[in-house]
C-alpha atoms as a PDB file:
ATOM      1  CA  UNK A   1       0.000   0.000   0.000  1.00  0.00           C
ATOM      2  CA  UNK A   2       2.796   2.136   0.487  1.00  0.00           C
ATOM      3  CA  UNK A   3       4.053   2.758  -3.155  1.00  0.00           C
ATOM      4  CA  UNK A   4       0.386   3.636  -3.630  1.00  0.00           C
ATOM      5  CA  UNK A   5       0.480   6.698  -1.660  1.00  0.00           C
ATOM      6  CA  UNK A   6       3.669   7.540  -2.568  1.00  0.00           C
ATOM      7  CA  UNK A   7       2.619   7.195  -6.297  1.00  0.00           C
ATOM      8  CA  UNK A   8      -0.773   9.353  -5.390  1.00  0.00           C
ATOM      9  CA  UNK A   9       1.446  12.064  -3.725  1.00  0.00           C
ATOM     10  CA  UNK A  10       3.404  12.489  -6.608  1.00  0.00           C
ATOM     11  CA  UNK A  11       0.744  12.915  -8.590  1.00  0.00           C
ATOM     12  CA  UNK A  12      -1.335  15.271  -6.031  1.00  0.00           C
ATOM     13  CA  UNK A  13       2.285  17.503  -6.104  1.00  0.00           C
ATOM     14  CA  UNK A  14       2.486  17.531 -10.044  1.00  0.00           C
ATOM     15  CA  UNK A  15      -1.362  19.195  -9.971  1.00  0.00           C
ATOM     16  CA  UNK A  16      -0.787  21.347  -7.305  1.00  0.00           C
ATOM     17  CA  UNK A  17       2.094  22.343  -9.421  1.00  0.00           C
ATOM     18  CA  UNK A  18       0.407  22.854 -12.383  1.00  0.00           C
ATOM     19  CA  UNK A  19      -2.526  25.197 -10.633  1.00  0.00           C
ATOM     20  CA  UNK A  20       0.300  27.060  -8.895  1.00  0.00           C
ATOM     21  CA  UNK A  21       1.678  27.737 -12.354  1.00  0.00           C
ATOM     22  CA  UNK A  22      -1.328  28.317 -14.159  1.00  0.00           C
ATOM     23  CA  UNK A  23      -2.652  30.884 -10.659  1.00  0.00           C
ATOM     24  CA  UNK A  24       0.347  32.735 -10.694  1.00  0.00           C
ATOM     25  CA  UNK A  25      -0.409  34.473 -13.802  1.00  0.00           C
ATOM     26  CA  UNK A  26       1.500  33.166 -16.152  1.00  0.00           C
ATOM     27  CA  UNK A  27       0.791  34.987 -20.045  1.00  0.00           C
ATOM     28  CA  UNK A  28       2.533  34.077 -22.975  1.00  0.00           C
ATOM     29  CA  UNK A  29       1.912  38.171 -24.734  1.00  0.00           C
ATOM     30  CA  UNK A  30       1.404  37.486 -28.502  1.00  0.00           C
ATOM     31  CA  UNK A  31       0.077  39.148 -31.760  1.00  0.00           C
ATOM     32  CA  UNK A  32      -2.241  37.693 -34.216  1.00  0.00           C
ATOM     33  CA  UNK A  33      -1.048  39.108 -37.747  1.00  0.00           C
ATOM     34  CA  UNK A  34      -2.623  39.099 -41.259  1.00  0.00           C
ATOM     35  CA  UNK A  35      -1.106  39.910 -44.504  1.00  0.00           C
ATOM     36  CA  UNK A  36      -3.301  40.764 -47.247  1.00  0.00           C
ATOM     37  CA  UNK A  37      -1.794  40.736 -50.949  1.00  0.00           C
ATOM     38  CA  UNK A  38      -4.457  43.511 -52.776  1.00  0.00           C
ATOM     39  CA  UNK A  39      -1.479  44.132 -55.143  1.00  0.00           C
ATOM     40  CA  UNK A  40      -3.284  42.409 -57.820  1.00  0.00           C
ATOM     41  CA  UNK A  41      -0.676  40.341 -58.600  1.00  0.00           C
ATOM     42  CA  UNK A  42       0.986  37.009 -56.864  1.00  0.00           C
ATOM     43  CA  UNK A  43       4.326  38.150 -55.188  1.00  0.00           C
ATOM     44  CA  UNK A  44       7.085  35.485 -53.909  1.00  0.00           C
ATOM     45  CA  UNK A  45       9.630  36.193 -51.443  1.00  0.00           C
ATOM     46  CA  UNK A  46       7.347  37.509 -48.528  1.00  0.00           C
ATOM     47  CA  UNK A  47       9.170  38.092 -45.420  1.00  0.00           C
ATOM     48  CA  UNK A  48       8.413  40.039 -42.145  1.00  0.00           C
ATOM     49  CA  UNK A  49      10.520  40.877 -39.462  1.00  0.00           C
ATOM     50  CA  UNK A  50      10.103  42.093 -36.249  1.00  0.00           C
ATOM     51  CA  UNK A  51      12.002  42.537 -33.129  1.00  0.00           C
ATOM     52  CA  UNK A  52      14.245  39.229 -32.989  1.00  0.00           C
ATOM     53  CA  UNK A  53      12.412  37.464 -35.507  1.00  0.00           C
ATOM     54  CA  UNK A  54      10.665  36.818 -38.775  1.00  0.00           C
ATOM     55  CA  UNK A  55       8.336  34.653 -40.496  1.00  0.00           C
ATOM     56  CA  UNK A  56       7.102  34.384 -44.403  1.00  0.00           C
ATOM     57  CA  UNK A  57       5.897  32.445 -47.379  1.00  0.00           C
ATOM     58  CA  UNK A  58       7.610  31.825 -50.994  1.00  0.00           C
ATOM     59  CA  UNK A  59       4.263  33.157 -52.524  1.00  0.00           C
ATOM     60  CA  UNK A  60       1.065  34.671 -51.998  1.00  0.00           C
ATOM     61  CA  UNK A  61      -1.500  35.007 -54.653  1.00  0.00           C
ATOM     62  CA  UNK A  62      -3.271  38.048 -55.316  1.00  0.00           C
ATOM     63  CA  UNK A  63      -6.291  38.032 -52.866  1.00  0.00           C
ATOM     64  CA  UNK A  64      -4.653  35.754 -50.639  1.00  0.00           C
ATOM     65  CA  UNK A  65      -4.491  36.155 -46.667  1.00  0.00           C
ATOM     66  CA  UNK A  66      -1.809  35.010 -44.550  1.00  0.00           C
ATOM     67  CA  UNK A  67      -2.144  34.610 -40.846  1.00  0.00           C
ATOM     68  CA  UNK A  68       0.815  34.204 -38.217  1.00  0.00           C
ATOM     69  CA  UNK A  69       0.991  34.640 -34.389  1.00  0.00           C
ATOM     70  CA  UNK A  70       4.009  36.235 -33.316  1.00  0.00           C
ATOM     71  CA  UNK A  71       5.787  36.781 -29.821  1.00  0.00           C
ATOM     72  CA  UNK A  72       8.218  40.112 -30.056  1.00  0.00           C
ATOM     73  CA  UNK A  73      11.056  39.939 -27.492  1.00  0.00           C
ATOM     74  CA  UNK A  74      12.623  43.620 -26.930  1.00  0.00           C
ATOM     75  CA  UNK A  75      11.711  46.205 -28.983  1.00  0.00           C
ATOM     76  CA  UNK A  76      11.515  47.641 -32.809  1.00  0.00           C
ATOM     77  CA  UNK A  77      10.102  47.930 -35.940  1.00  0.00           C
ATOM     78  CA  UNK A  78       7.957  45.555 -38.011  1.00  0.00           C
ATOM     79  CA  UNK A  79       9.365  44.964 -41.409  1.00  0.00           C
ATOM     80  CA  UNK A  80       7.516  43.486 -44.683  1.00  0.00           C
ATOM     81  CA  UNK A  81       9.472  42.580 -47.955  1.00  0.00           C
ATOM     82  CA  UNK A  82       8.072  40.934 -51.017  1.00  0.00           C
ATOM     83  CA  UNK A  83       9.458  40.361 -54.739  1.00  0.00           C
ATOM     84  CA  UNK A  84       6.998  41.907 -57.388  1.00  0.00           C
ATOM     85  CA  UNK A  85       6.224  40.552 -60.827  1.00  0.00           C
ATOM     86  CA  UNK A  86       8.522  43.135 -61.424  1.00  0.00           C
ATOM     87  CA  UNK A  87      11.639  41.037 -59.700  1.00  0.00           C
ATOM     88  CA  UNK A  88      12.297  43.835 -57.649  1.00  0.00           C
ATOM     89  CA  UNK A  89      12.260  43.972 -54.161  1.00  0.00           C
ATOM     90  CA  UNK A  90       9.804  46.101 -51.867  1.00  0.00           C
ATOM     91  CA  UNK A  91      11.086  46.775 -48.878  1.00  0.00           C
ATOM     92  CA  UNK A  92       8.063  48.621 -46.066  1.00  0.00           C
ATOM     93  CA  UNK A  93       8.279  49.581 -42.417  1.00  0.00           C
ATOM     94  CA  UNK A  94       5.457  49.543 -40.008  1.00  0.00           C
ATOM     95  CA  UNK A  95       4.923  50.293 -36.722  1.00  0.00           C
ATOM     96  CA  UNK A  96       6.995  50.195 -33.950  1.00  0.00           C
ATOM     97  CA  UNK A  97       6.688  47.068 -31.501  1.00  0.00           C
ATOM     98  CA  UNK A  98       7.582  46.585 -28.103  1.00  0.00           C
ATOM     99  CA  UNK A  99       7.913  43.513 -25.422  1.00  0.00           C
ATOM    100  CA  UNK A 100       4.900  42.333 -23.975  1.00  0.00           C
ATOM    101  CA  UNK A 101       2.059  43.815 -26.508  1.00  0.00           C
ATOM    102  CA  UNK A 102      -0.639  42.346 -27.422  1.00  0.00           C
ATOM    103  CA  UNK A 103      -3.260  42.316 -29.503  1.00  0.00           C
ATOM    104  CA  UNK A 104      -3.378  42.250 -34.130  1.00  0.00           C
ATOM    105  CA  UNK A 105      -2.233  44.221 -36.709  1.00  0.00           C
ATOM    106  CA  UNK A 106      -3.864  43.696 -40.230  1.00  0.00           C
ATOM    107  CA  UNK A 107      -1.049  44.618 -43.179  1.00  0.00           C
ATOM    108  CA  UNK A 108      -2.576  45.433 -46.467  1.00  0.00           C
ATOM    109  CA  UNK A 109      -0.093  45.423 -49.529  1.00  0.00           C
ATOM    110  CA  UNK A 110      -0.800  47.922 -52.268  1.00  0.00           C
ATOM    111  CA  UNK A 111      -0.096  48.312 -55.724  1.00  0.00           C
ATOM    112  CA  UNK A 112       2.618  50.575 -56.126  1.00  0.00           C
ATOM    113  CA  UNK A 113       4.832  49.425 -53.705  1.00  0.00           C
ATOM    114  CA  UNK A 114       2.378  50.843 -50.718  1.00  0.00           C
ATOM    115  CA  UNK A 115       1.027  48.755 -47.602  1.00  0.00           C
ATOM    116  CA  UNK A 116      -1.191  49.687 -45.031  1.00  0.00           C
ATOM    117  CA  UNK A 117      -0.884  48.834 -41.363  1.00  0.00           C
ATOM    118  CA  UNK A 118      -3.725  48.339 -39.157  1.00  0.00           C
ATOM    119  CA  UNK A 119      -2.771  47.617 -35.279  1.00  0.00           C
ATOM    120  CA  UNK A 120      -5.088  47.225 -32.657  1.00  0.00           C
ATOM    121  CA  UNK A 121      -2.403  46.647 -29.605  1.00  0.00           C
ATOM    122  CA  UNK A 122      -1.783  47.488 -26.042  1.00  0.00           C
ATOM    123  CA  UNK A 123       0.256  50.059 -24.806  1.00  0.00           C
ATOM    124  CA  UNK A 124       3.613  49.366 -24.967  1.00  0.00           C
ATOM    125  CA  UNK A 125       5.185  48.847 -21.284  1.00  0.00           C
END
């Protein structure tokens, strides 16, 4: 009977651990973003960065939404570059991140090499 106990402490002291954890506020700050290609063309090459990190796709068609969640540790810009039909690059900077926010930003790319950023974030810290 004894390695029972034993066995159901351990796993009464892995819960409490858990809800300790979970109770002690523990947030993992992120931001929901969407990139929206109303260029009217396909463009390859899409990359964009933020503060130490970045995430893309080799294409997105014209019309075509592409959704990433994102953590930003320390603090700068947000960065989008894509290749045109044209071959050349576009290179566009947005707004100004910082540790900890949270929320979306929606980025719109233009014809004409434009883009539109949409965020709906907290404060910064």
């Amino acid at each position: 009977m004894k390695p029972w106990i034993g066995l159901h402490g351990a796993v009464l002291a892995a819960e409490l651990a858990i809800v300790l954890v979970w109770a002690s506020g523990c947030h993992s700050h992120h931001i929901d973003l969407t990139v929206e290609n109303r260029t009217g063309e396909a463009i390859q090459l899409l990359e964009v960065d933020y503060p130490s990190a970045s995430f893309g796709a080799n294409s997105l068609a014209a019309g075509a939404v592409f959704r990433y969640r994102i953590q930003v540790r320390g603090n700068g810009p947000l960065k989008v570059a894509y290749t045109g039909s044209d071959t050349q690059q576009t290179q566009i900077e947005g707004p100004t991140l910082a540790e900890r926010q949270e929320g979306r930003i929606e980025i719109v790319l233009l014809p004409d090499k434009q883009a539109e950023f949409h965020p709906q974030l907290t404060p910064q810290p």
